[in-house]
PDB file of N, CA and C in Angstrom:
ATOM      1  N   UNK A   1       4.766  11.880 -12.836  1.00  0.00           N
ATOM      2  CA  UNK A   1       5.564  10.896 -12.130  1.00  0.00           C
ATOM      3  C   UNK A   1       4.989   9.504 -12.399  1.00  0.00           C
ATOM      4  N   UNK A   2       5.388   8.536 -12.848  1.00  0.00           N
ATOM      5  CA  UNK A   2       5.303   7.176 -13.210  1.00  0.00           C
ATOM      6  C   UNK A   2       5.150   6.967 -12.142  1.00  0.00           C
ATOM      7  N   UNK A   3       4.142   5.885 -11.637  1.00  0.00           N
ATOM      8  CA  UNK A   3       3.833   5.011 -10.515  1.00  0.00           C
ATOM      9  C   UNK A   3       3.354   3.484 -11.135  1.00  0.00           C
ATOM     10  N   UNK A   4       3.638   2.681 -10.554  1.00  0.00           N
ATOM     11  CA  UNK A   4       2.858   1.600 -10.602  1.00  0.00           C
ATOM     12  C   UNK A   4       2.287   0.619  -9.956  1.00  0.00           C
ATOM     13  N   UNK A   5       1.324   0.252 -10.002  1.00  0.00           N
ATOM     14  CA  UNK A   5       0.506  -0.806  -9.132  1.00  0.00           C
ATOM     15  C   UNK A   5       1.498  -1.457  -8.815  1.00  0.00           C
ATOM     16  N   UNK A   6       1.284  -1.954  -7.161  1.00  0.00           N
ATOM     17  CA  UNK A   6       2.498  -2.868  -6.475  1.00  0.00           C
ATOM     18  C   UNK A   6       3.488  -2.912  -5.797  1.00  0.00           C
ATOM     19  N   UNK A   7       3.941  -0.869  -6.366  1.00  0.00           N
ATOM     20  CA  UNK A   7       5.222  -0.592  -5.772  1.00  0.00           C
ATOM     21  C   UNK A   7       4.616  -0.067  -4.379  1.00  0.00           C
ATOM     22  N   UNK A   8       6.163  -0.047  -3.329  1.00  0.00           N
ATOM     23  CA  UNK A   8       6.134   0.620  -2.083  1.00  0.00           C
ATOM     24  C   UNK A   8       6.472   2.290  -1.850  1.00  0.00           C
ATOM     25  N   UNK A   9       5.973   2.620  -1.272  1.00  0.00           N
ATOM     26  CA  UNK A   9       6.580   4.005  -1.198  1.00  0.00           C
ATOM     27  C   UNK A   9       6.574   4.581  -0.137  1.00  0.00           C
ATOM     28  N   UNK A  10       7.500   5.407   0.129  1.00  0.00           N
ATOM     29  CA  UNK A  10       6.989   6.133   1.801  1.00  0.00           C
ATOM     30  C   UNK A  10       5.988   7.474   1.161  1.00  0.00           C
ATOM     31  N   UNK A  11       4.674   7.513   2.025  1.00  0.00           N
ATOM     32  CA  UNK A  11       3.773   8.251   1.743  1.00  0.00           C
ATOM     33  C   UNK A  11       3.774   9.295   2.807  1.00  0.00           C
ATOM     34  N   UNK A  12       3.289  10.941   2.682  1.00  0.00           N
ATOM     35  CA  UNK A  12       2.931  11.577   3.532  1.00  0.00           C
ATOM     36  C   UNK A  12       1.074  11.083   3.501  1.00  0.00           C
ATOM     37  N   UNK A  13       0.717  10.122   4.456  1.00  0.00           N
ATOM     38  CA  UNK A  13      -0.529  10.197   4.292  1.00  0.00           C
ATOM     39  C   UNK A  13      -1.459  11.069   5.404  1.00  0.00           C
ATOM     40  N   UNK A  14      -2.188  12.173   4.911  1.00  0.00           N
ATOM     41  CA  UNK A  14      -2.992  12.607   5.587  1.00  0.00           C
ATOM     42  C   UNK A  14      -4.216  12.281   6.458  1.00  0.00           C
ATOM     43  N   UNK A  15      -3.898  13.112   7.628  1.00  0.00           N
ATOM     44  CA  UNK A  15      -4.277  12.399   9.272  1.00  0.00           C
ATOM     45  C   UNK A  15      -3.287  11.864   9.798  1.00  0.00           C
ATOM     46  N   UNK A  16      -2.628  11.070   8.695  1.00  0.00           N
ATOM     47  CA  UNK A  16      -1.211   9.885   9.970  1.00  0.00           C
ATOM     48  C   UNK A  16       0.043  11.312  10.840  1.00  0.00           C
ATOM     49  N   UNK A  17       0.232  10.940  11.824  1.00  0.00           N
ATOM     50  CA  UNK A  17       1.363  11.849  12.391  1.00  0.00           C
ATOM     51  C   UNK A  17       2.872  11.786  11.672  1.00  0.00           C
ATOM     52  N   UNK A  18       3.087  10.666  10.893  1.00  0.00           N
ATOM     53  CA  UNK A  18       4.371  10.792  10.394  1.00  0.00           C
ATOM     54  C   UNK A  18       4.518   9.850   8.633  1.00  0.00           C
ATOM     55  N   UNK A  19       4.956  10.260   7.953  1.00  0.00           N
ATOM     56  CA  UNK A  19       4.856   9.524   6.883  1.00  0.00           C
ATOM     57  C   UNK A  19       5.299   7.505   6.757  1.00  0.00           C
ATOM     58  N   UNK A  20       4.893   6.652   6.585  1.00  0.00           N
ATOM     59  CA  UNK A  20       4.595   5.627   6.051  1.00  0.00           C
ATOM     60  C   UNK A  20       4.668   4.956   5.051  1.00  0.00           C
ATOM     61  N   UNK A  21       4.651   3.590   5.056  1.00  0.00           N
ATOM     62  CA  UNK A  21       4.670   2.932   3.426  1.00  0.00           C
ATOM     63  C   UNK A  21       4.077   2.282   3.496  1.00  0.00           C
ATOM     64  N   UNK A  22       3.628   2.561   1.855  1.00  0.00           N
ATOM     65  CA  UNK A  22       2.823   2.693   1.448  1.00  0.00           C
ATOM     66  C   UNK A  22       2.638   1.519   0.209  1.00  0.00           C
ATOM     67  N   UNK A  23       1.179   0.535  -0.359  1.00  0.00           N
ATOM     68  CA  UNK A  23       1.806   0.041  -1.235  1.00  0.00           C
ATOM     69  C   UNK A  23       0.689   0.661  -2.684  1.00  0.00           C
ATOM     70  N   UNK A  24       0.816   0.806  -3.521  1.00  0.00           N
ATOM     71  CA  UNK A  24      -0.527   1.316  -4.587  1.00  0.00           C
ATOM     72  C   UNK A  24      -0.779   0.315  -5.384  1.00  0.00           C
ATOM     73  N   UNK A  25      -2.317   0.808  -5.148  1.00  0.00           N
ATOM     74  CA  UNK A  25      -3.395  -0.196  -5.582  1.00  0.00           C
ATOM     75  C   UNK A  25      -3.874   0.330  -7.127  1.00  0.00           C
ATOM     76  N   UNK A  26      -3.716   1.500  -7.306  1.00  0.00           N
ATOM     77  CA  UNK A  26      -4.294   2.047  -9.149  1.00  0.00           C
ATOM     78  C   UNK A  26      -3.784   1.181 -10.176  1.00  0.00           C
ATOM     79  N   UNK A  27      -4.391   0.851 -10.962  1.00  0.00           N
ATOM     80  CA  UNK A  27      -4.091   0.462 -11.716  1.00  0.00           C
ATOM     81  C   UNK A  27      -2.911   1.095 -12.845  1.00  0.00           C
ATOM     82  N   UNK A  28      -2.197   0.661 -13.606  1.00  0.00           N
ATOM     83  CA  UNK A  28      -1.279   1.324 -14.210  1.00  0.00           C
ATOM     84  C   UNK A  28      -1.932   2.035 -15.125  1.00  0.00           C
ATOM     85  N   UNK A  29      -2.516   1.631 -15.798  1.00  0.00           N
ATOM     86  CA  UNK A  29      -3.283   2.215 -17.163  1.00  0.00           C
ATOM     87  C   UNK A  29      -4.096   3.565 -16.344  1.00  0.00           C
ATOM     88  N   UNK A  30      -4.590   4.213 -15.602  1.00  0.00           N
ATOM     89  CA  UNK A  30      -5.202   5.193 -14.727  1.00  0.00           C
ATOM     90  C   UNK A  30      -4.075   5.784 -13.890  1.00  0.00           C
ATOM     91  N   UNK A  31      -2.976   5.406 -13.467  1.00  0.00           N
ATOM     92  CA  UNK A  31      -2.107   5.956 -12.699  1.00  0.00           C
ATOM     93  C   UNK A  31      -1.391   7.076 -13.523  1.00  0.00           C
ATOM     94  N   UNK A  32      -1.416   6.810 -15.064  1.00  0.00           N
ATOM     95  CA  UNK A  32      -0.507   7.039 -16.119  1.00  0.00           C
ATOM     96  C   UNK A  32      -1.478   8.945 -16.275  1.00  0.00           C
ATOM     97  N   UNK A  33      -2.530   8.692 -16.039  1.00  0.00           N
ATOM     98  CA  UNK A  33      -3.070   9.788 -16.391  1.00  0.00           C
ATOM     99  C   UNK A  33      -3.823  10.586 -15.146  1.00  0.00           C
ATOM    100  N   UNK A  34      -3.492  10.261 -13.959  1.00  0.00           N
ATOM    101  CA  UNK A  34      -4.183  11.001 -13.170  1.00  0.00           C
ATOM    102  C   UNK A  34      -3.428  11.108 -11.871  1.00  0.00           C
ATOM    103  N   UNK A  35      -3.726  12.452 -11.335  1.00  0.00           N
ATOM    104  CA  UNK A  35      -2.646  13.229 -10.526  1.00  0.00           C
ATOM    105  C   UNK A  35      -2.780  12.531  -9.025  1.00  0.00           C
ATOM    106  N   UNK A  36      -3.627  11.553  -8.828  1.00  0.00           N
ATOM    107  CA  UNK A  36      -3.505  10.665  -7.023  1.00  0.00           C
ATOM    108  C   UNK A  36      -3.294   9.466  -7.848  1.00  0.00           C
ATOM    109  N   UNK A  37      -3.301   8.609  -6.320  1.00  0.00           N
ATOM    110  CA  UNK A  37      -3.442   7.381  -6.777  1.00  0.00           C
ATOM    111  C   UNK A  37      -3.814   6.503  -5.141  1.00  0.00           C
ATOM    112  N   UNK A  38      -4.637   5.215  -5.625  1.00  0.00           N
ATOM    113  CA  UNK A  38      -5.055   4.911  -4.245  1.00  0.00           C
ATOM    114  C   UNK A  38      -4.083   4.200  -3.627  1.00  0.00           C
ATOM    115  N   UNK A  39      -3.600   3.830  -1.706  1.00  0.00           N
ATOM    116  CA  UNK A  39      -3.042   3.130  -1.453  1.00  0.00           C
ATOM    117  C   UNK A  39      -3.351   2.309  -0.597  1.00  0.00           C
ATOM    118  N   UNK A  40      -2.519   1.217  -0.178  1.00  0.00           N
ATOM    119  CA  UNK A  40      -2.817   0.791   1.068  1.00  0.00           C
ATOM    120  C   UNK A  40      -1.641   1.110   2.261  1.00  0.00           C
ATOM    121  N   UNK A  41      -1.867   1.828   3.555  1.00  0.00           N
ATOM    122  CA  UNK A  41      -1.230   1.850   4.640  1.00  0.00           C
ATOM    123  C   UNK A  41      -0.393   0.869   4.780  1.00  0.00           C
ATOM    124  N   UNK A  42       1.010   0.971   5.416  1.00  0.00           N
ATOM    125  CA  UNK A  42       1.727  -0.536   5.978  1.00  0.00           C
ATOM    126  C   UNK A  42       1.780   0.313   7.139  1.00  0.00           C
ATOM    127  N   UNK A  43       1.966  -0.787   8.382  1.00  0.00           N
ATOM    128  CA  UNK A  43       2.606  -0.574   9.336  1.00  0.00           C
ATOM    129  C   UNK A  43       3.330  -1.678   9.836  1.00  0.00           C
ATOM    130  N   UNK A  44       4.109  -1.565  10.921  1.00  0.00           N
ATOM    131  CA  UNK A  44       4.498  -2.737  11.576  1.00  0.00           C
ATOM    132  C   UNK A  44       4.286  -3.395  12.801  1.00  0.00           C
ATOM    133  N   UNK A  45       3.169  -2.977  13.171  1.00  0.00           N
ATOM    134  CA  UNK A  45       2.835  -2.945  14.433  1.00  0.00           C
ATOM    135  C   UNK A  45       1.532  -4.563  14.097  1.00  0.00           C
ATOM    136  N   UNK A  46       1.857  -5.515  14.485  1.00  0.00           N
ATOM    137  CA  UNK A  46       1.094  -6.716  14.275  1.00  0.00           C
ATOM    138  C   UNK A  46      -0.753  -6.246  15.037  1.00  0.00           C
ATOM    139  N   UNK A  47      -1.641  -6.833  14.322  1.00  0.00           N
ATOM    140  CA  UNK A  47      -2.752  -6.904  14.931  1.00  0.00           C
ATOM    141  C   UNK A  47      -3.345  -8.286  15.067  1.00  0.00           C
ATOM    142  N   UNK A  48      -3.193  -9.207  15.590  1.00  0.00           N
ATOM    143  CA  UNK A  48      -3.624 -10.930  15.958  1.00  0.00           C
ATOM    144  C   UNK A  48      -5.263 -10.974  15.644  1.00  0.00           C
ATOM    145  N   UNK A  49      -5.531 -11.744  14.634  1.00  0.00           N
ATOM    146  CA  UNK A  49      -6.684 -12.100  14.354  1.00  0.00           C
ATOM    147  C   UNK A  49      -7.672 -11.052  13.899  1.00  0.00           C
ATOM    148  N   UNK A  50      -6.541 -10.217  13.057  1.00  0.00           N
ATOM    149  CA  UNK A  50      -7.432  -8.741  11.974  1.00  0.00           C
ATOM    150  C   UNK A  50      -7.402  -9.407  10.574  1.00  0.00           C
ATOM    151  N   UNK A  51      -8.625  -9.455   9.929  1.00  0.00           N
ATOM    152  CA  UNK A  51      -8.292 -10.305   8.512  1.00  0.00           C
ATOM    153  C   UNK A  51      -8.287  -9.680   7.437  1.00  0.00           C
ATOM    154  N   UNK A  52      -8.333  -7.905   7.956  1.00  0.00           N
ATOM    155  CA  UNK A  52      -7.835  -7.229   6.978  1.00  0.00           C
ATOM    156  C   UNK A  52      -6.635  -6.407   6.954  1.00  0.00           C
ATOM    157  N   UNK A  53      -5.629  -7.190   7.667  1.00  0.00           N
ATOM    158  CA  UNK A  53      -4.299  -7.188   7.856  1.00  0.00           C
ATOM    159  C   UNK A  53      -3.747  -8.250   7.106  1.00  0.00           C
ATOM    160  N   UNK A  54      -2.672  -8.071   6.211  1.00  0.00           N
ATOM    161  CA  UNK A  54      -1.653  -8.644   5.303  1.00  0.00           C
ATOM    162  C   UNK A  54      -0.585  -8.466   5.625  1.00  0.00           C
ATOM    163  N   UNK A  55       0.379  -9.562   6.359  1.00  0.00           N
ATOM    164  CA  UNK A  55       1.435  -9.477   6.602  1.00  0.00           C
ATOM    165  C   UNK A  55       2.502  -9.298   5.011  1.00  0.00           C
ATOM    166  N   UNK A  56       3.392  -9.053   5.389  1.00  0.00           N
ATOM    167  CA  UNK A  56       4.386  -8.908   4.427  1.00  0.00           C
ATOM    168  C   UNK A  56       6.023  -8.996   5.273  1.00  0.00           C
ATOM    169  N   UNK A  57       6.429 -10.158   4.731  1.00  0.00           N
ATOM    170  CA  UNK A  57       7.802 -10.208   4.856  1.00  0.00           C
ATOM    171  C   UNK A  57       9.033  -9.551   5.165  1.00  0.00           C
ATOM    172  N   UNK A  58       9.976  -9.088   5.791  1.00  0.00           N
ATOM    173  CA  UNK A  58      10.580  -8.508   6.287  1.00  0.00           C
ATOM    174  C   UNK A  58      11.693  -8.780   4.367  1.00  0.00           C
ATOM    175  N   UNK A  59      12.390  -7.418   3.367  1.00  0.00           N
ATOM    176  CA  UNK A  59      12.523  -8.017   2.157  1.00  0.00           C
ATOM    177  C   UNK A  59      11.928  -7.606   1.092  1.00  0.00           C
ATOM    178  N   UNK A  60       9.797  -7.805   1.048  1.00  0.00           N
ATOM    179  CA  UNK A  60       8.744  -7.882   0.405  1.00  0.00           C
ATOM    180  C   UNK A  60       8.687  -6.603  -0.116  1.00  0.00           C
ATOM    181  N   UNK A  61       9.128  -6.243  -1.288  1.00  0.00           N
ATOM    182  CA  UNK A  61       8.139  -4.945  -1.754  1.00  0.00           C
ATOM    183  C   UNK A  61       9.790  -3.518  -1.603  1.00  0.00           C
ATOM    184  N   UNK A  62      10.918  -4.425  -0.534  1.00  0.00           N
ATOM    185  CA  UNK A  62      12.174  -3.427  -0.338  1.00  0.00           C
ATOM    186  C   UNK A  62      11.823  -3.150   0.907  1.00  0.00           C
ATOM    187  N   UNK A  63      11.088  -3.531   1.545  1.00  0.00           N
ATOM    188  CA  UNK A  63      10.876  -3.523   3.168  1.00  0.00           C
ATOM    189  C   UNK A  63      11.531  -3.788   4.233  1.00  0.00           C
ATOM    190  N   UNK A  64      12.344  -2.999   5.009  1.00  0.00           N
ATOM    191  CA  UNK A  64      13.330  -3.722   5.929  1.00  0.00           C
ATOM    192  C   UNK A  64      13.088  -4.104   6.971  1.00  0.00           C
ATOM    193  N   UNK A  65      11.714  -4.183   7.381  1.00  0.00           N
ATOM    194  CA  UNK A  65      10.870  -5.050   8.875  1.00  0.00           C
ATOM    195  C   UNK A  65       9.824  -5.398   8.326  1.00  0.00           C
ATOM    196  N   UNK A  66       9.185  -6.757   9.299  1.00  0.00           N
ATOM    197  CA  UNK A  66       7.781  -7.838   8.559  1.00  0.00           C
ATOM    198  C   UNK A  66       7.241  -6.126   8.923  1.00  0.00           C
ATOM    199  N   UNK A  67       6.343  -6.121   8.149  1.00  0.00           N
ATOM    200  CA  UNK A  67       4.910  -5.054   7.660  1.00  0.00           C
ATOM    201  C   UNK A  67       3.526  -5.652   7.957  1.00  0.00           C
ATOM    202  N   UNK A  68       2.932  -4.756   7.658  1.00  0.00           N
ATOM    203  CA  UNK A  68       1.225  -5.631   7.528  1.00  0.00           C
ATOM    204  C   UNK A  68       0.752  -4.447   7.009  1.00  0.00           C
ATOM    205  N   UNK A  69       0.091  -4.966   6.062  1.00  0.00           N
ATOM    206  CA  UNK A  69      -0.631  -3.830   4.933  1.00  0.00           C
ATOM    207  C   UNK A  69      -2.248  -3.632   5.570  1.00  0.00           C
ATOM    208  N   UNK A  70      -2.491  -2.230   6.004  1.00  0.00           N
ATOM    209  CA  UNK A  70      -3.969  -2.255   6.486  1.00  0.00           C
ATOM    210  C   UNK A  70      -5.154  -1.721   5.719  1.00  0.00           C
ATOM    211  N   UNK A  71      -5.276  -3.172   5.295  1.00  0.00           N
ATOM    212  CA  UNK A  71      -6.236  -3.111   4.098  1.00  0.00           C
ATOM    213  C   UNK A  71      -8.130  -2.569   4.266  1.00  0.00           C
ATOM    214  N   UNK A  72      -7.808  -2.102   5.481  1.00  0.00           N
ATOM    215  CA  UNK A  72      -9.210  -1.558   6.160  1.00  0.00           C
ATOM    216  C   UNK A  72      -8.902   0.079   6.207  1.00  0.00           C
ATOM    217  N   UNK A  73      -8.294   0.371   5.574  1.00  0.00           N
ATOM    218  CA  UNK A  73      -7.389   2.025   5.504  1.00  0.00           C
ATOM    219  C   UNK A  73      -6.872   2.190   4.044  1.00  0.00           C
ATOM    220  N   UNK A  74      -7.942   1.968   3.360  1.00  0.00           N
ATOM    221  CA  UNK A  74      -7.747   2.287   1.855  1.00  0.00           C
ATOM    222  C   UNK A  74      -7.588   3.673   1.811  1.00  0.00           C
ATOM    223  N   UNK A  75      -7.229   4.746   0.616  1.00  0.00           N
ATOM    224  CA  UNK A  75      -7.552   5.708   1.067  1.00  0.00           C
ATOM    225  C   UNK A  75      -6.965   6.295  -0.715  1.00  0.00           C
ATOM    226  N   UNK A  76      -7.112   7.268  -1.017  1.00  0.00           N
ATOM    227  CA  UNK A  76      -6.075   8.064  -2.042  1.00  0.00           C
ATOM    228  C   UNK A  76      -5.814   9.805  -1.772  1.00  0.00           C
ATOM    229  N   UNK A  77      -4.690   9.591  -2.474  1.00  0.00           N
ATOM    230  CA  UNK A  77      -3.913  10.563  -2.062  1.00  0.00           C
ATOM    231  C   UNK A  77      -2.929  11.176  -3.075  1.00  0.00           C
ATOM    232  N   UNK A  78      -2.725  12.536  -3.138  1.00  0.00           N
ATOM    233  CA  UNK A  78      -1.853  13.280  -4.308  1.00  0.00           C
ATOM    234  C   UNK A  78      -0.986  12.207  -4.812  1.00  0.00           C
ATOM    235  N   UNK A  79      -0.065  12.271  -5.763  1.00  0.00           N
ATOM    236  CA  UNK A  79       1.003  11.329  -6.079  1.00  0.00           C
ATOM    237  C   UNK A  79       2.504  12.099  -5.692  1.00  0.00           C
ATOM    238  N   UNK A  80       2.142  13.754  -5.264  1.00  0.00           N
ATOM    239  CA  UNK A  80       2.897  14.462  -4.625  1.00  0.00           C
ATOM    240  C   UNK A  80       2.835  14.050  -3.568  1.00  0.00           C
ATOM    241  N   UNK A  81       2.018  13.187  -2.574  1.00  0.00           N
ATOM    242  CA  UNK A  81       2.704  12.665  -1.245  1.00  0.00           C
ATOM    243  C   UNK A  81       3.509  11.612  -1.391  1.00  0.00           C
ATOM    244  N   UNK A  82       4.260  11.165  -2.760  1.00  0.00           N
ATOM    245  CA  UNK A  82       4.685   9.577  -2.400  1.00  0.00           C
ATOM    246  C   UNK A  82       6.105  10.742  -2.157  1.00  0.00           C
ATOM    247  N   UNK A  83       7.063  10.074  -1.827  1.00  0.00           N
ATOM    248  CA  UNK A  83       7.945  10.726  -1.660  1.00  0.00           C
ATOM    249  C   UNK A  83       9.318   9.743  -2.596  1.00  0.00           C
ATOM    250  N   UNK A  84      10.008  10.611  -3.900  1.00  0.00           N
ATOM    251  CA  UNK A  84      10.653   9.928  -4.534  1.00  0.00           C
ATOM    252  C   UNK A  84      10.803   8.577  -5.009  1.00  0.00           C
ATOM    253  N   UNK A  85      11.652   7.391  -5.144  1.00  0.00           N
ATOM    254  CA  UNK A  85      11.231   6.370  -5.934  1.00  0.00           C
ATOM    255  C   UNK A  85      11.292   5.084  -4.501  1.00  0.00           C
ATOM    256  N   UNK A  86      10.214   4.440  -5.465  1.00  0.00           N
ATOM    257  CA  UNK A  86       9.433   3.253  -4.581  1.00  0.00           C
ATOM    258  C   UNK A  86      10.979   2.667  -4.009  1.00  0.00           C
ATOM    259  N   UNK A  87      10.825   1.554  -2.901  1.00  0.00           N
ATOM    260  CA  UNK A  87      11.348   0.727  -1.739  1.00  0.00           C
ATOM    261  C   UNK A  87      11.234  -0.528  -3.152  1.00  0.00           C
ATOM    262  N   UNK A  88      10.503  -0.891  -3.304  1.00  0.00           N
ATOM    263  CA  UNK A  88      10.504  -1.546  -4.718  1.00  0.00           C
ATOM    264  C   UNK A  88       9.345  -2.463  -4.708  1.00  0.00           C
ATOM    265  N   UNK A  89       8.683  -3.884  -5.262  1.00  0.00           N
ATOM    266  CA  UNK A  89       7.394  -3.906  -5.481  1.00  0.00           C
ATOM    267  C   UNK A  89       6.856  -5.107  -5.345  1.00  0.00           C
ATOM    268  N   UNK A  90       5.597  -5.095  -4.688  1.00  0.00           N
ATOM    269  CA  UNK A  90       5.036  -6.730  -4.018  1.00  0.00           C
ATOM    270  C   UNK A  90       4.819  -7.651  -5.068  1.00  0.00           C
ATOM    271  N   UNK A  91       5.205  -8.989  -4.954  1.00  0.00           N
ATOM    272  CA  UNK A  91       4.646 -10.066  -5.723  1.00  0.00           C
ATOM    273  C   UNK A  91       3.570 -10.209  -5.943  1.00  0.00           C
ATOM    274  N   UNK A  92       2.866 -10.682  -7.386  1.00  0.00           N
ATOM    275  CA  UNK A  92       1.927 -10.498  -7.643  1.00  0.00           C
ATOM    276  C   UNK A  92       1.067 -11.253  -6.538  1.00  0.00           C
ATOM    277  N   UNK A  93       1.285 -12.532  -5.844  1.00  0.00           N
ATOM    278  CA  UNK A  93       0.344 -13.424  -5.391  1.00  0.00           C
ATOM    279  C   UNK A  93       0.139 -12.540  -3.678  1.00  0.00           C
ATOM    280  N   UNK A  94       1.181 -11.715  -3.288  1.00  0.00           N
ATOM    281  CA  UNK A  94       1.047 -11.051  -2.359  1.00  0.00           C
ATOM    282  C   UNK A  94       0.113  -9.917  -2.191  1.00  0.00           C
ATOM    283  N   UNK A  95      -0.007  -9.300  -3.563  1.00  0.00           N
ATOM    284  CA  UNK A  95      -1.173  -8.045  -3.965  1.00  0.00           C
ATOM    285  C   UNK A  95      -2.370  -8.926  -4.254  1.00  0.00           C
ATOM    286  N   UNK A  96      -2.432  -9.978  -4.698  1.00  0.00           N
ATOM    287  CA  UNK A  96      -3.846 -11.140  -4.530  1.00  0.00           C
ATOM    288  C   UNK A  96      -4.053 -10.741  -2.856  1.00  0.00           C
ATOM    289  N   UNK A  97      -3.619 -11.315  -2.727  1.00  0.00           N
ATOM    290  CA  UNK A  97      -3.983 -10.885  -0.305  1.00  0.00           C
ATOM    291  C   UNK A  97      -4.510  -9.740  -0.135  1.00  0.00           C
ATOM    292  N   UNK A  98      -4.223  -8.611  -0.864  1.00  0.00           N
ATOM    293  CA  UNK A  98      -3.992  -7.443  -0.474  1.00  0.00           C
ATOM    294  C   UNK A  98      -5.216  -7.337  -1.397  1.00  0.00           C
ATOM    295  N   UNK A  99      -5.479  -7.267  -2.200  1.00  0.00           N
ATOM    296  CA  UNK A  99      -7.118  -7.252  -2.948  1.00  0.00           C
ATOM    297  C   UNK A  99      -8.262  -8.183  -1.995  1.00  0.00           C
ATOM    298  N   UNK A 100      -7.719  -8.968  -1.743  1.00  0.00           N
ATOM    299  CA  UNK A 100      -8.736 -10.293  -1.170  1.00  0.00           C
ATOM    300  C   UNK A 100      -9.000  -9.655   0.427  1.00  0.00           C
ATOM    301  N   UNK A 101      -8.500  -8.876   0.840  1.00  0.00           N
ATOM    302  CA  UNK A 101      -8.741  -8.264   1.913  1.00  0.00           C
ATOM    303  C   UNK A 101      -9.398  -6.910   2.077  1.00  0.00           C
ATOM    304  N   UNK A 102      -8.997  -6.403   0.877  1.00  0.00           N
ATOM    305  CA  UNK A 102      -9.365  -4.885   0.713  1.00  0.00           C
ATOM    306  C   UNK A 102     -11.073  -5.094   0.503  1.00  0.00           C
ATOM    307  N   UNK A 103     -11.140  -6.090  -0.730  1.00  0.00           N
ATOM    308  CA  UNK A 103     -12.467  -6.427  -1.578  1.00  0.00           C
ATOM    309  C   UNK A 103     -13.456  -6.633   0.287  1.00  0.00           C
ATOM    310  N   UNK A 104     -12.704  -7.816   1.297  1.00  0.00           N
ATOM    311  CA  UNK A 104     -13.308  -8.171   2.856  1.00  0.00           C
ATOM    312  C   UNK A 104     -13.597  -6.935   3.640  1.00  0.00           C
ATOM    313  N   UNK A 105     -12.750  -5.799   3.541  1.00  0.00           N
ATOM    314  CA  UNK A 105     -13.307  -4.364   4.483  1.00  0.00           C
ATOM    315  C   UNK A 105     -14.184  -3.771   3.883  1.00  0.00           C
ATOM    316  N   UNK A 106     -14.439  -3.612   2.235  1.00  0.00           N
ATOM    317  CA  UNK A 106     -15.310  -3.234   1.549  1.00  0.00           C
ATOM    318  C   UNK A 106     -16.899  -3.828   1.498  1.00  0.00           C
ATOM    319  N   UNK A 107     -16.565  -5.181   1.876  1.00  0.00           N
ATOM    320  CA  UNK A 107     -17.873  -6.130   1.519  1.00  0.00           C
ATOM    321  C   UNK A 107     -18.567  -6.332   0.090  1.00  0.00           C
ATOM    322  N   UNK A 108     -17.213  -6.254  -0.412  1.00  0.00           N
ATOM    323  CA  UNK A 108     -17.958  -6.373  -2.053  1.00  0.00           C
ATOM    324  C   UNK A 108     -16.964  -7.660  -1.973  1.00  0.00           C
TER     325      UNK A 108
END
């Protein structure tokens, strides 16, 4: 299954009670050959003054409510949990946020 860095997807992610979207972080060149891939959680539930929360536009990515990507909930997962084809895919300067936050929960 073709994936690519950027796109949205609804994910079955394991632990969560109900599936989610999702945005992936693998790179394309590694996605192409290997059976997971990493993501980041969305939800929509706002958290005020979390800075590893990335809002996203209500629109962003094929999203039909503002989101916030929880970039403190990295995680990977089969590419059998995405479920059929992406919601569609974040702007590049928006996946900048979404690295620049991920890189902040990591401390690298």
């Amino acid at each position: 299954m073709p994936v690519s860095r950027g796109e949205v997807y609804l994910a079955a992610i394991p632990g969560q009670t109900k599936p989610r979207p999702a945005v992936v972080l693998t790179a394309d060149w590694l996605s192409r050959y290997a059976l997971d891939v990493t993501v980041v959680p969305l939800t929509s539930v706002a958290r005020g003054g979390f800075p590893t929360r990335v809002e996203l536009a209500a629109g962003e990515g094929g999203l039909q409510v503002r989101s916030y990507a929880k970039c403190d909930q990295v995680t990977t997962i089969p590419k059998a949990l995405l479920a059929g084809r992406p919601f569609g895919r974040l702007p590049a300067a928006r996946m900048k946020g979404i690295e620049d936050a991920v890189r902040l929960s990591l401390g690298i």
